[in-house]
PDB file of N, CA and C in Angstrom:
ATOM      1  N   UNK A   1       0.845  -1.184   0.000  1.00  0.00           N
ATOM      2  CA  UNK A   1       0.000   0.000   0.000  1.00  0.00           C
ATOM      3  C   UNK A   1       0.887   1.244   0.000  1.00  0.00           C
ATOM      4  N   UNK A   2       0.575   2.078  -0.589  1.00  0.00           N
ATOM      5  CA  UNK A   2       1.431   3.261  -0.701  1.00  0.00           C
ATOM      6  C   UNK A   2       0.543   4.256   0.488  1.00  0.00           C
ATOM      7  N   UNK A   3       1.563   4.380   1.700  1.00  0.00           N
ATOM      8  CA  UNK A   3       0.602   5.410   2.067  1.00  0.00           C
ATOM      9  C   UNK A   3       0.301   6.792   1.853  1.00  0.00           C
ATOM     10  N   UNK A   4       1.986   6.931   1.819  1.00  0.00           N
ATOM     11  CA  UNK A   4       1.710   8.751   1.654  1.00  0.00           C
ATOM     12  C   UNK A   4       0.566   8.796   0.732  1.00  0.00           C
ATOM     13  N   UNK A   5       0.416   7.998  -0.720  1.00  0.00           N
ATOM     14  CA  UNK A   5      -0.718   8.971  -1.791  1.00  0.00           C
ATOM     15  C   UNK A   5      -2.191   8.747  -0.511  1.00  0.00           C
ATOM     16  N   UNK A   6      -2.420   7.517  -0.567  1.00  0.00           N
ATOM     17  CA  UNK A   6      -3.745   7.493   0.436  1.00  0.00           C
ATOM     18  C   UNK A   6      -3.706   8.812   1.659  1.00  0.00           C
ATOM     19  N   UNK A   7      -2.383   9.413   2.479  1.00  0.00           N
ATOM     20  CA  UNK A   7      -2.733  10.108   3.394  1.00  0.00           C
ATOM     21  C   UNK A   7      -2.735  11.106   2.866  1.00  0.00           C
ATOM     22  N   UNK A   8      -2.394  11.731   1.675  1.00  0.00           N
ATOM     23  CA  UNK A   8      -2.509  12.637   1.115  1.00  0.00           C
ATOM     24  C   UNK A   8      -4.014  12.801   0.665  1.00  0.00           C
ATOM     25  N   UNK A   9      -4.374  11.807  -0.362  1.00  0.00           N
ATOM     26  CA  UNK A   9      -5.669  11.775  -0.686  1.00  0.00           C
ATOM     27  C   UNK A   9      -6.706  12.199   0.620  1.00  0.00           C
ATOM     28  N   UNK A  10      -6.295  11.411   2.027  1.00  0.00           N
ATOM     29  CA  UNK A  10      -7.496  11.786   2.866  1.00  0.00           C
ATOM     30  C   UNK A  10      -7.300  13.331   3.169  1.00  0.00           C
ATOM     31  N   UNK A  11      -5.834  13.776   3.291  1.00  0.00           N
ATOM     32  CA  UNK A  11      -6.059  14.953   3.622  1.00  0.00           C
ATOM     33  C   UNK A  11      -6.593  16.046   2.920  1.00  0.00           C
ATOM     34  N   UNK A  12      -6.383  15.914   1.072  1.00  0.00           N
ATOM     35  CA  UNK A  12      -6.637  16.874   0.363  1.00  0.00           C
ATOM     36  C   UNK A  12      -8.305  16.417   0.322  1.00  0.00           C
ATOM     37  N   UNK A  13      -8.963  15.850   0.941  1.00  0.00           N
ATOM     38  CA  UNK A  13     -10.665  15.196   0.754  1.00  0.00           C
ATOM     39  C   UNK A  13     -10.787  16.227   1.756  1.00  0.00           C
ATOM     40  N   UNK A  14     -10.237  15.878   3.119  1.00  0.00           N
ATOM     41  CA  UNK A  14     -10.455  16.585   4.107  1.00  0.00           C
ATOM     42  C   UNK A  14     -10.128  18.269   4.354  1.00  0.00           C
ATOM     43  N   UNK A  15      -8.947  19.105   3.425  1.00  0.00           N
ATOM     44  CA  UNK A  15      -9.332  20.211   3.157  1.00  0.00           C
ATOM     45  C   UNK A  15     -10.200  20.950   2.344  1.00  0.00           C
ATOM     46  N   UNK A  16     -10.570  19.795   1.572  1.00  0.00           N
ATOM     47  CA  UNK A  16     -11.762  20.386   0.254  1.00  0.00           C
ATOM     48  C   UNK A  16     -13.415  20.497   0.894  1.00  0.00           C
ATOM     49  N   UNK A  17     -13.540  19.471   1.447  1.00  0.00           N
ATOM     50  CA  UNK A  17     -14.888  19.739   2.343  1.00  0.00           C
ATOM     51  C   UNK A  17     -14.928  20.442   3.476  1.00  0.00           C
ATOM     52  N   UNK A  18     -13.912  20.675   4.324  1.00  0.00           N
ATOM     53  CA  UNK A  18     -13.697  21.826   5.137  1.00  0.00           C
ATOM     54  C   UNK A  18     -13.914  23.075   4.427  1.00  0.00           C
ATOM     55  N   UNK A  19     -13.388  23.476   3.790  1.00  0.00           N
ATOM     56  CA  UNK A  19     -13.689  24.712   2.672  1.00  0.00           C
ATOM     57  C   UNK A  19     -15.065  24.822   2.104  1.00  0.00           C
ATOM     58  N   UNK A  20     -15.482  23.493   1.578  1.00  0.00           N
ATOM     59  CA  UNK A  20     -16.962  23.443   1.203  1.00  0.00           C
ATOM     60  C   UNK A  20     -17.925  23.635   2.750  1.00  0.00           C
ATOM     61  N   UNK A  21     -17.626  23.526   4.035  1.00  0.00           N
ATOM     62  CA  UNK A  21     -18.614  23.149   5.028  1.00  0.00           C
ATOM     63  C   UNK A  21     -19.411  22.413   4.742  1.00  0.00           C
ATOM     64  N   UNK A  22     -18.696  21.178   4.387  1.00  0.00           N
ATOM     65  CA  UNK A  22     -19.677  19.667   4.155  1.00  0.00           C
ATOM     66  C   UNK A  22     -19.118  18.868   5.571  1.00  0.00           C
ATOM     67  N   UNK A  23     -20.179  19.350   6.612  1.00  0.00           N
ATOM     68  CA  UNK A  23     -19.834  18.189   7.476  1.00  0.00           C
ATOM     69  C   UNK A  23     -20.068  16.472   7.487  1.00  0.00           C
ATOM     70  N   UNK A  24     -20.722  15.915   6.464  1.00  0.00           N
ATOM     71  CA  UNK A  24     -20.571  15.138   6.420  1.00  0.00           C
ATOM     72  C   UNK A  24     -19.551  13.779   5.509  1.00  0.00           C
ATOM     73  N   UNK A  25     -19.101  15.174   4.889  1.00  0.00           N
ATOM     74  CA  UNK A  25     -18.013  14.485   4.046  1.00  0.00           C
ATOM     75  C   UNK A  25     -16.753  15.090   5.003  1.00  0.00           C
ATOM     76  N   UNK A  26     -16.499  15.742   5.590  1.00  0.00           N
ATOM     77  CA  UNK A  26     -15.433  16.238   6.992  1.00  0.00           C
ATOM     78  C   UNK A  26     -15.280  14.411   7.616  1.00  0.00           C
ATOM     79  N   UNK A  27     -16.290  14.464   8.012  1.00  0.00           N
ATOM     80  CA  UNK A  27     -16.921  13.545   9.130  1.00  0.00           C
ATOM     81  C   UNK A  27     -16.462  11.551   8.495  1.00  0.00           C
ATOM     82  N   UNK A  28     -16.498  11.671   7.273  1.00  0.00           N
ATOM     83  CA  UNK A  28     -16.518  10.351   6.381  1.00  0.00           C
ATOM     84  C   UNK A  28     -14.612  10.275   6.486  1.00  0.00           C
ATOM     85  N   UNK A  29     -14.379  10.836   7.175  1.00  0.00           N
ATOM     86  CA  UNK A  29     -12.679  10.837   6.778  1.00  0.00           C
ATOM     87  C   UNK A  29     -12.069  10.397   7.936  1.00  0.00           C
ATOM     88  N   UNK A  30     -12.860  10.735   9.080  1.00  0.00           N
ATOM     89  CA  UNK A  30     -12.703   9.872  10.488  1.00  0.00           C
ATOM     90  C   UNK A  30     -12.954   8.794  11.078  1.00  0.00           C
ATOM     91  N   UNK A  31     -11.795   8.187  11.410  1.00  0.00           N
ATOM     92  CA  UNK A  31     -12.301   6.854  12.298  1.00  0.00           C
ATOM     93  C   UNK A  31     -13.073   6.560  13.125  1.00  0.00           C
ATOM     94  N   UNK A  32     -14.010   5.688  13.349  1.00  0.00           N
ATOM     95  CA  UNK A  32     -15.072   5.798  14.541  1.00  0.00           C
ATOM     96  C   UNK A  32     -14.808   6.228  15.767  1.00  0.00           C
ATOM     97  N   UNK A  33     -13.417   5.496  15.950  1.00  0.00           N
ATOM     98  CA  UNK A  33     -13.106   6.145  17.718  1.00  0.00           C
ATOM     99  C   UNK A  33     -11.942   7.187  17.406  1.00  0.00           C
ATOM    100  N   UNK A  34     -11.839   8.211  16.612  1.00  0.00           N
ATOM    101  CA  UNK A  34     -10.714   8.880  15.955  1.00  0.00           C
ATOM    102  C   UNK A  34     -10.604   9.788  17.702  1.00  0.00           C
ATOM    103  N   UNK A  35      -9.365  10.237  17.553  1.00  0.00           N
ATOM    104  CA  UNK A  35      -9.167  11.320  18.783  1.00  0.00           C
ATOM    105  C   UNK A  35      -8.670  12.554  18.106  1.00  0.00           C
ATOM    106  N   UNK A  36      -9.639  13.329  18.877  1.00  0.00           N
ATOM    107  CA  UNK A  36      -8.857  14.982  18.302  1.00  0.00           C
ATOM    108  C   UNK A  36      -7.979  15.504  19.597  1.00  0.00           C
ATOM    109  N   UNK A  37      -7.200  16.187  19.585  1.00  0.00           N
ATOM    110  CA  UNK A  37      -6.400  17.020  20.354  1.00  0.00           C
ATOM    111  C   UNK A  37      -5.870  18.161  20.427  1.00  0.00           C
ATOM    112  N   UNK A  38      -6.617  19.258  21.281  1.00  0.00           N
ATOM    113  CA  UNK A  38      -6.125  20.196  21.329  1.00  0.00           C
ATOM    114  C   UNK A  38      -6.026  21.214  22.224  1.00  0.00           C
ATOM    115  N   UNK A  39      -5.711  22.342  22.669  1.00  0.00           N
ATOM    116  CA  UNK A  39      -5.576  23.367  23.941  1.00  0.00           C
ATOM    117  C   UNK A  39      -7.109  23.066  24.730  1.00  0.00           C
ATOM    118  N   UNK A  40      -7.785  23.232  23.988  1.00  0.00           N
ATOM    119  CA  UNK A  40      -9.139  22.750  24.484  1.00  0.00           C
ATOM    120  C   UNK A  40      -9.512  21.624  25.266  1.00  0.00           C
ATOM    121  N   UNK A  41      -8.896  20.442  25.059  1.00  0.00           N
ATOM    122  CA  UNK A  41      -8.880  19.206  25.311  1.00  0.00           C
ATOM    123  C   UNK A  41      -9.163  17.971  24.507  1.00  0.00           C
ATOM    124  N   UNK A  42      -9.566  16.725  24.825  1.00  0.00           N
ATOM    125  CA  UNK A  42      -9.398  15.824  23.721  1.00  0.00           C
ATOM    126  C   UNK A  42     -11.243  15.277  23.807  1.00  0.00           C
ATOM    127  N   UNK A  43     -11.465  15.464  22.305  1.00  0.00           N
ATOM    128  CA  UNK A  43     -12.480  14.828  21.892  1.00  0.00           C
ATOM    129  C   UNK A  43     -12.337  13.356  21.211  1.00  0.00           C
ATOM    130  N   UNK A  44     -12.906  12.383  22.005  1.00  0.00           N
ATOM    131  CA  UNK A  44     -13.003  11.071  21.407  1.00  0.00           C
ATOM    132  C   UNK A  44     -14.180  10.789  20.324  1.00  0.00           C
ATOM    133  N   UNK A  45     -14.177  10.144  19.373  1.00  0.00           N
ATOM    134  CA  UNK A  45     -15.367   9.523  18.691  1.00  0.00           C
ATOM    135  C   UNK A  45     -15.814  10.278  17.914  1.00  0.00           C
ATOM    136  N   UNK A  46     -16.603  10.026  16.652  1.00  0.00           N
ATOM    137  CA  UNK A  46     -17.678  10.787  15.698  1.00  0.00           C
ATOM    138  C   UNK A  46     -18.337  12.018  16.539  1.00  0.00           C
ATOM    139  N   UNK A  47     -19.025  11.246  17.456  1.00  0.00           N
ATOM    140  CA  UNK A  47     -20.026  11.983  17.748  1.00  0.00           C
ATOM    141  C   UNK A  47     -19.501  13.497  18.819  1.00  0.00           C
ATOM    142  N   UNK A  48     -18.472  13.355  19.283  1.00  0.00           N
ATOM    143  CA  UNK A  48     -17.734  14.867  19.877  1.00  0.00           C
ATOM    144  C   UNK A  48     -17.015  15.436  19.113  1.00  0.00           C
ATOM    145  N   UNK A  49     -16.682  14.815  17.995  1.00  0.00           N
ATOM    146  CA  UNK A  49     -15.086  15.295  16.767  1.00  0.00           C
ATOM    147  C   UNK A  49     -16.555  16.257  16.057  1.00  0.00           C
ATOM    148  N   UNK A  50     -17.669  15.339  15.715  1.00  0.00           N
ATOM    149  CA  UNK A  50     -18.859  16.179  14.694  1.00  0.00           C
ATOM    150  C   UNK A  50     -19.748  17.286  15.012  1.00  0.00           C
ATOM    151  N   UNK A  51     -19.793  17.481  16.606  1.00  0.00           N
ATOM    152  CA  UNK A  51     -20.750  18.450  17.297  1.00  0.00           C
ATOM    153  C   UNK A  51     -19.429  19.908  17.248  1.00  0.00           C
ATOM    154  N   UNK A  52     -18.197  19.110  17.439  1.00  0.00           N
ATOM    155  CA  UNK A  52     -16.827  20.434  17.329  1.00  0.00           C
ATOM    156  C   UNK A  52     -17.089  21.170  15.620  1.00  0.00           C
ATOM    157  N   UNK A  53     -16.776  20.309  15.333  1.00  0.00           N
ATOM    158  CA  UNK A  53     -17.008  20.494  13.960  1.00  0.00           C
ATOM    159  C   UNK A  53     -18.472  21.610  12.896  1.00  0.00           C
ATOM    160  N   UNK A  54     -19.636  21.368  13.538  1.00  0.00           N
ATOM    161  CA  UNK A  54     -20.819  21.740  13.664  1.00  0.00           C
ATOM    162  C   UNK A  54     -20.853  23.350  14.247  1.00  0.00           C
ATOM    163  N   UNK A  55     -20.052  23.278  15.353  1.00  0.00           N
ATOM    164  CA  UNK A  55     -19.901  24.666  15.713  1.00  0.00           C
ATOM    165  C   UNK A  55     -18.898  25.922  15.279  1.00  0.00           C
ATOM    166  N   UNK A  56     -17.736  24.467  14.329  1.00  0.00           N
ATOM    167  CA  UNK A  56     -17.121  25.932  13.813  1.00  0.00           C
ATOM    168  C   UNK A  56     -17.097  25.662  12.395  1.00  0.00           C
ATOM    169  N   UNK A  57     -18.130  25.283  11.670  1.00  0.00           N
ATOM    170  CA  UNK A  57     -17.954  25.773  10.304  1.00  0.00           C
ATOM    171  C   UNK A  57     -18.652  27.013  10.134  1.00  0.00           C
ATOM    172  N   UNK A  58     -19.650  27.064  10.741  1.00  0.00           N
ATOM    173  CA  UNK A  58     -20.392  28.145  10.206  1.00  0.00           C
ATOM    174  C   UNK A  58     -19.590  29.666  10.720  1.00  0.00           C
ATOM    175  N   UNK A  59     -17.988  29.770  11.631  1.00  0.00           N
ATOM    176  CA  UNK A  59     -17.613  30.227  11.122  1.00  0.00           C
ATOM    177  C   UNK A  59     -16.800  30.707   9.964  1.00  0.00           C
ATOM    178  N   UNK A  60     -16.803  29.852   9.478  1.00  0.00           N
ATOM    179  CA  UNK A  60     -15.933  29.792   8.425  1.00  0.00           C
ATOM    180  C   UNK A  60     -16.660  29.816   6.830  1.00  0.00           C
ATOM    181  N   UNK A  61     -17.817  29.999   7.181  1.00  0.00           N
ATOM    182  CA  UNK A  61     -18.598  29.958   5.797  1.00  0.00           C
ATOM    183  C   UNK A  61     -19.383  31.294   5.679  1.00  0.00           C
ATOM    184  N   UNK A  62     -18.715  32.027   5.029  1.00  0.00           N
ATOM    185  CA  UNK A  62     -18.628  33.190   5.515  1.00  0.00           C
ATOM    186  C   UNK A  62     -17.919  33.820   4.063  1.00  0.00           C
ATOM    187  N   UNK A  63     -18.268  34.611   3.388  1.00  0.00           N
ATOM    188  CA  UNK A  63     -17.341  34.916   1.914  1.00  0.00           C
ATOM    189  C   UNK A  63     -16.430  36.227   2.158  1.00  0.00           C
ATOM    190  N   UNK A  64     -16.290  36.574   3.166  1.00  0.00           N
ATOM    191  CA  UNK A  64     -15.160  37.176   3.804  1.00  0.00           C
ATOM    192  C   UNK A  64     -14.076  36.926   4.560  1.00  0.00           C
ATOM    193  N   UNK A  65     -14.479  35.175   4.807  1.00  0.00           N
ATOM    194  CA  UNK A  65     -13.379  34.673   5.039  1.00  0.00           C
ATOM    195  C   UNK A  65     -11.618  34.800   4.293  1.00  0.00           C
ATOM    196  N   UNK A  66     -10.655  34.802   4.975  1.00  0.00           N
ATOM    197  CA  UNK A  66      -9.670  34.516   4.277  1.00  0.00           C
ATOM    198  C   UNK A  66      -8.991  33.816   4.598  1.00  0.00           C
ATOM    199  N   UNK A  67      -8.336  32.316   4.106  1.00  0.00           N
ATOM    200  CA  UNK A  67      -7.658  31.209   4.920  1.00  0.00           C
ATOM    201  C   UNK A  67      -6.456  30.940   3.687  1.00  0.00           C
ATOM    202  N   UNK A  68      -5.408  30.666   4.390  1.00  0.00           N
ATOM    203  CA  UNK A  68      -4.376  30.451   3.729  1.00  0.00           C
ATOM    204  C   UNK A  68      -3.431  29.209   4.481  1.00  0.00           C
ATOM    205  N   UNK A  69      -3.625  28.542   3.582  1.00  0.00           N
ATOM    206  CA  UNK A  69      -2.577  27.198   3.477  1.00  0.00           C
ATOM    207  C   UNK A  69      -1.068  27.393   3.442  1.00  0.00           C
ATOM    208  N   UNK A  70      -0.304  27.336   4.397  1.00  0.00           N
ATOM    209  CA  UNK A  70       1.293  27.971   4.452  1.00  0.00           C
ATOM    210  C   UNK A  70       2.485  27.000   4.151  1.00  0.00           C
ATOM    211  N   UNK A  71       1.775  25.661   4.551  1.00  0.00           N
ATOM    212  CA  UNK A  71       2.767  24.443   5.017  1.00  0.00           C
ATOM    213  C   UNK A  71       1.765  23.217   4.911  1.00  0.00           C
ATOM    214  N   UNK A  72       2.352  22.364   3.776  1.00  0.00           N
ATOM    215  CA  UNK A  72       2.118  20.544   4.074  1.00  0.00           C
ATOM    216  C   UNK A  72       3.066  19.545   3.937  1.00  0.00           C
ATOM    217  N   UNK A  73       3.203  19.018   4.981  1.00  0.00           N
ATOM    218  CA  UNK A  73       4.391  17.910   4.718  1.00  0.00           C
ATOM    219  C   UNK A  73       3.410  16.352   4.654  1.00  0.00           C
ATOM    220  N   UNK A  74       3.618  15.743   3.852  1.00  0.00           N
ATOM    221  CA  UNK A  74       3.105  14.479   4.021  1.00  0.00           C
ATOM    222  C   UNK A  74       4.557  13.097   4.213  1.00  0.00           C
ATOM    223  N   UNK A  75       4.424  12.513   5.535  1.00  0.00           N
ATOM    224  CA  UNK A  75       5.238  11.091   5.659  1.00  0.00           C
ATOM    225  C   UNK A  75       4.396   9.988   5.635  1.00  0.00           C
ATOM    226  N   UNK A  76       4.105   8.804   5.397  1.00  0.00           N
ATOM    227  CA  UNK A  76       3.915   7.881   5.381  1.00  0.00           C
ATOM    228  C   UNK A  76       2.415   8.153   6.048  1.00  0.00           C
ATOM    229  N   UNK A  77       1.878   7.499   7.145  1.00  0.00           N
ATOM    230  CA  UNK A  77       0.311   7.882   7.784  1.00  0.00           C
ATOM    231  C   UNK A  77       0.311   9.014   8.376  1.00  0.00           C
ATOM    232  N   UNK A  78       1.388  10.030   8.064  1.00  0.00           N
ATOM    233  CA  UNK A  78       1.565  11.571   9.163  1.00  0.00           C
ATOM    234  C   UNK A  78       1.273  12.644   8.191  1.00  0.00           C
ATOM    235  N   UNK A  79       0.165  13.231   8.658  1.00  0.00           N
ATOM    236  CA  UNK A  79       0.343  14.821   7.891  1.00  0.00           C
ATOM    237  C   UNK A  79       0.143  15.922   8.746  1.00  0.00           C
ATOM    238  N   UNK A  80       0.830  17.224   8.082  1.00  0.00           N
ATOM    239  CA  UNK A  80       0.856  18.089   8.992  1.00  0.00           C
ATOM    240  C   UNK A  80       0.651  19.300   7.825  1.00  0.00           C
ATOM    241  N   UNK A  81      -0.218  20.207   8.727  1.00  0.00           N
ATOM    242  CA  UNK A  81      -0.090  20.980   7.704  1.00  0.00           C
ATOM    243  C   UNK A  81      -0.169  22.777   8.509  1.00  0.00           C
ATOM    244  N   UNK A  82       0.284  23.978   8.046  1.00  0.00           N
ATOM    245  CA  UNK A  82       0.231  24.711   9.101  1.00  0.00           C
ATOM    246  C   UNK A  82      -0.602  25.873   8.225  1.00  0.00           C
ATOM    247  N   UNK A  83      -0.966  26.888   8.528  1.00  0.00           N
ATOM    248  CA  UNK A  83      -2.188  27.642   8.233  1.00  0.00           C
ATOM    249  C   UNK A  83      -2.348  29.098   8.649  1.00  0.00           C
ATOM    250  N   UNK A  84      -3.184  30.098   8.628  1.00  0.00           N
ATOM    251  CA  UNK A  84      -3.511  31.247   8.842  1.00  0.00           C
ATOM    252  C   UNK A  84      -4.994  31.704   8.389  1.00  0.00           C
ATOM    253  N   UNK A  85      -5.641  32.675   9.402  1.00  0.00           N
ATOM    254  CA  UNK A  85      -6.960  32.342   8.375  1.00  0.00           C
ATOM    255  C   UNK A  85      -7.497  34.025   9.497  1.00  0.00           C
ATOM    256  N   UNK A  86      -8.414  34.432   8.609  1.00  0.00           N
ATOM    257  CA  UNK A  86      -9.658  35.573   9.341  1.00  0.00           C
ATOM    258  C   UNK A  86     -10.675  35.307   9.274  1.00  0.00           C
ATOM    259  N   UNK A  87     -11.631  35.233   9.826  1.00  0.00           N
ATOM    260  CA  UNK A  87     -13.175  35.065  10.144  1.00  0.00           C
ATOM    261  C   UNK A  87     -13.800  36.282  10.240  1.00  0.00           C
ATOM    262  N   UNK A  88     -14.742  36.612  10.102  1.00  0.00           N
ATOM    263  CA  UNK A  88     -15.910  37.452  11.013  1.00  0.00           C
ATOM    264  C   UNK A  88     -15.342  37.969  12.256  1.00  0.00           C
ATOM    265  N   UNK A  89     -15.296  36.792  13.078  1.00  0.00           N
ATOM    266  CA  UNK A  89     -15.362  36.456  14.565  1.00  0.00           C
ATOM    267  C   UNK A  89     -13.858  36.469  15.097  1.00  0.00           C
ATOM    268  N   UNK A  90     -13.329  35.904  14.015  1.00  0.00           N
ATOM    269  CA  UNK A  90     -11.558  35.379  15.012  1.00  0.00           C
ATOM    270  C   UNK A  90     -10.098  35.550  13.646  1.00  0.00           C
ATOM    271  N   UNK A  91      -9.252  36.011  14.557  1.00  0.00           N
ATOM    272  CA  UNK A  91      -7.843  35.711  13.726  1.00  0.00           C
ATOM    273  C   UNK A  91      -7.273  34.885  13.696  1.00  0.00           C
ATOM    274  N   UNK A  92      -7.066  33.562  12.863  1.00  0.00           N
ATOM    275  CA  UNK A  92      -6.311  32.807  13.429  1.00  0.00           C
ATOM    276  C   UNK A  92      -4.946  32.511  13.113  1.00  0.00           C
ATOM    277  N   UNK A  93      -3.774  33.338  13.847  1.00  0.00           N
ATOM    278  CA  UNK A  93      -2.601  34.404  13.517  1.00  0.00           C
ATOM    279  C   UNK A  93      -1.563  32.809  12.853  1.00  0.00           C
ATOM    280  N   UNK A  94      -1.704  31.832  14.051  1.00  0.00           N
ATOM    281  CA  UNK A  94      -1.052  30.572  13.368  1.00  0.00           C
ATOM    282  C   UNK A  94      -1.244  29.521  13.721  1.00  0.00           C
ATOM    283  N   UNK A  95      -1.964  28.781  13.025  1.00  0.00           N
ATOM    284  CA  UNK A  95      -2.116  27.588  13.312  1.00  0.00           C
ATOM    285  C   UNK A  95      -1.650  26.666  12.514  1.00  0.00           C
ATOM    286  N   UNK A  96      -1.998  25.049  13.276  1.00  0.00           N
ATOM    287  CA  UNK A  96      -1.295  24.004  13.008  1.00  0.00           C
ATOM    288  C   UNK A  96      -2.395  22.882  13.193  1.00  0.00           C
ATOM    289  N   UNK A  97      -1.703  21.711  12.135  1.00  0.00           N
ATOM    290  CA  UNK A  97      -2.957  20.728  12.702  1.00  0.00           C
ATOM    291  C   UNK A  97      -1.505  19.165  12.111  1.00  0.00           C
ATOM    292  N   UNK A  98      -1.747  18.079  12.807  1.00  0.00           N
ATOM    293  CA  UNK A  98      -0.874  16.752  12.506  1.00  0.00           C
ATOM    294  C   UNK A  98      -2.446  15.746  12.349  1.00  0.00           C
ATOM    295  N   UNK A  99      -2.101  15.230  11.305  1.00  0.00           N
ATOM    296  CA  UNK A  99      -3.193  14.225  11.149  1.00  0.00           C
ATOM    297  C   UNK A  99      -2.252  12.675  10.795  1.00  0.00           C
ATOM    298  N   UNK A 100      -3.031  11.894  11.676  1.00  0.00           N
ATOM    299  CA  UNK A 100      -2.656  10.350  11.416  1.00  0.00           C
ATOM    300  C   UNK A 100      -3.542   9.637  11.405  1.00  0.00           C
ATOM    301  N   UNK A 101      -3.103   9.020   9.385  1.00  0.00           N
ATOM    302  CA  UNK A 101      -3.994   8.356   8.706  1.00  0.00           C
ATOM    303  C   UNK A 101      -3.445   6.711   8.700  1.00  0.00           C
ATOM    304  N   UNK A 102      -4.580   6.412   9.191  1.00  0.00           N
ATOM    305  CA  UNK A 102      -4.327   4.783   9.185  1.00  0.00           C
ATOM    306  C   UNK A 102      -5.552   3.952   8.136  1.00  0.00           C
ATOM    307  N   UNK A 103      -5.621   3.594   7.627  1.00  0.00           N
ATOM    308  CA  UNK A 103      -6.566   2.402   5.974  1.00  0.00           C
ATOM    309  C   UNK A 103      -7.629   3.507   5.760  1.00  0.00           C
ATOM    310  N   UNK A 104      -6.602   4.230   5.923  1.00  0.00           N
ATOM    311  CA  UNK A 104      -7.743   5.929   4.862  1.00  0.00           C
ATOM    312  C   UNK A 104      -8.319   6.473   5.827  1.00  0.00           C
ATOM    313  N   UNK A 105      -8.476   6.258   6.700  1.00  0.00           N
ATOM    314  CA  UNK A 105      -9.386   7.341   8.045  1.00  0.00           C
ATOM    315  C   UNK A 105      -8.296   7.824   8.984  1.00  0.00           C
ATOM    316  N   UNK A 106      -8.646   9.260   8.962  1.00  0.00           N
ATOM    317  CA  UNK A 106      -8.152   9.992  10.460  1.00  0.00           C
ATOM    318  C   UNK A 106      -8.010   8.916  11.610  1.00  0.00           C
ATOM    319  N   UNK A 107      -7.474   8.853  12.258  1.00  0.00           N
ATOM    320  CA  UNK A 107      -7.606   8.256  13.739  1.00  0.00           C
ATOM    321  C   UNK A 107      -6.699   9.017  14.960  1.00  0.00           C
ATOM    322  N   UNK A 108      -6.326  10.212  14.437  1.00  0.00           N
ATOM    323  CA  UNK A 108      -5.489  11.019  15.503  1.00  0.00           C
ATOM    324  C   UNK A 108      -5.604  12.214  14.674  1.00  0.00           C
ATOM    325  N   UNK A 109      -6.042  13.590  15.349  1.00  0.00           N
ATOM    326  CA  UNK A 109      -5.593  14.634  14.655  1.00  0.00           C
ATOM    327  C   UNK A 109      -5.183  15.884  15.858  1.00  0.00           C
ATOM    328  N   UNK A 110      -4.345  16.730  15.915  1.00  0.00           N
ATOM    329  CA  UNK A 110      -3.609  17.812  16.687  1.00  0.00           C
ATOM    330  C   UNK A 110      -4.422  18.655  16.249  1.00  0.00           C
ATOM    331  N   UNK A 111      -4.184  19.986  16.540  1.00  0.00           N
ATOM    332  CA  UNK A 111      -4.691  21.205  16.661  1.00  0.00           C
ATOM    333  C   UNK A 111      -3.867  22.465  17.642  1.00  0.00           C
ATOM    334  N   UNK A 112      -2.815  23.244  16.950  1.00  0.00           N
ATOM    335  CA  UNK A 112      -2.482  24.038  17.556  1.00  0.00           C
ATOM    336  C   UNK A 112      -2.829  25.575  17.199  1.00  0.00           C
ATOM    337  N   UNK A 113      -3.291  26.506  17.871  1.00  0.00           N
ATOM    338  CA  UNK A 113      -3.589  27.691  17.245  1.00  0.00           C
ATOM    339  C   UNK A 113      -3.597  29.068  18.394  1.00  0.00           C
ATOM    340  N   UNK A 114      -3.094  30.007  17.473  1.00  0.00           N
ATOM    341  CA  UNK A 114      -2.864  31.015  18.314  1.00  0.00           C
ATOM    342  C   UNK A 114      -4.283  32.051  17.880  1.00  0.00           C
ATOM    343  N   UNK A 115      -4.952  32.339  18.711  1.00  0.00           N
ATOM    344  CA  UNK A 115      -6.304  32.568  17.950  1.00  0.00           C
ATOM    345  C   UNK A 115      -6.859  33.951  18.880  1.00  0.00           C
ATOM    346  N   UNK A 116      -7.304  35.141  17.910  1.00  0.00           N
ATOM    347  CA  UNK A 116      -7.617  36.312  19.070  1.00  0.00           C
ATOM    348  C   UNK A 116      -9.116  36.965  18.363  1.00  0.00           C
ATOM    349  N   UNK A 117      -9.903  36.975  19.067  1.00  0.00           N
ATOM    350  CA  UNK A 117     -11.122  37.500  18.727  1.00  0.00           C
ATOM    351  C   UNK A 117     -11.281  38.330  18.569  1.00  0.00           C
ATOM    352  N   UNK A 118     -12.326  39.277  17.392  1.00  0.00           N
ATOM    353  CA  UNK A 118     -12.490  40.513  16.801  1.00  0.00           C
ATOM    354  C   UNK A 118     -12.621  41.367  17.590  1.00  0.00           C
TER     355      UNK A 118
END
């Protein structure tokens, strides 16, 4: 199996429907018991990764948004990718996210962000 193309593939699935605010194609990319992690704390499972999820697209769907892709490294089931973005609501001056893809689904993803409200 080649992974990098597969972790690539999940990730470029998973920035394209993020952008679209298709939570359910977001959601199709995660493992059932996937773990998220971040300053916030750790969400286990679909059902806490999708209610997170639920609450922040709709900032982001928004046509004044501006998000910019800075950094992707893809290794084998590891991706990382780092970011910048404005909302409505929030700056988000720099962020970061590590995703680990195991038989095509998320099952670990990070979240680092330096983030200051309007």
């Amino acid at each position: 199996m080649n992974y990098m193309s597969t972790t690539e593939s999940v990730l470029d699935h998973h920035l394209a429907t993020f952008g679209e605010g298709d939570l359910d194609g977001l959601m199709s990319d995660y493992a059932d018991d996937a773990v998220f992690v971040s300053a916030d704390g750790v969400l286990e499972g679909h059902e806490a990764i999708r209610e997170m999820y639920a609450d922040l697209l709709p900032e982001f769907d928004d046509p004044a948004v501006e998000f910019s892709l800075d950094g992707q490294v893809v290794v084998d089931d590891y991706a990382y990718i780092v970011w910048h973005a404005e909302t409505p609501e929030n700056v988000y001056e720099f962020a970061s996210d590590t995703f680990v893809v195991r038989d095509g689904e998320i099952v670990a993803q990070t979240l680092a962000a330096k983030v200051s409200p309007k």
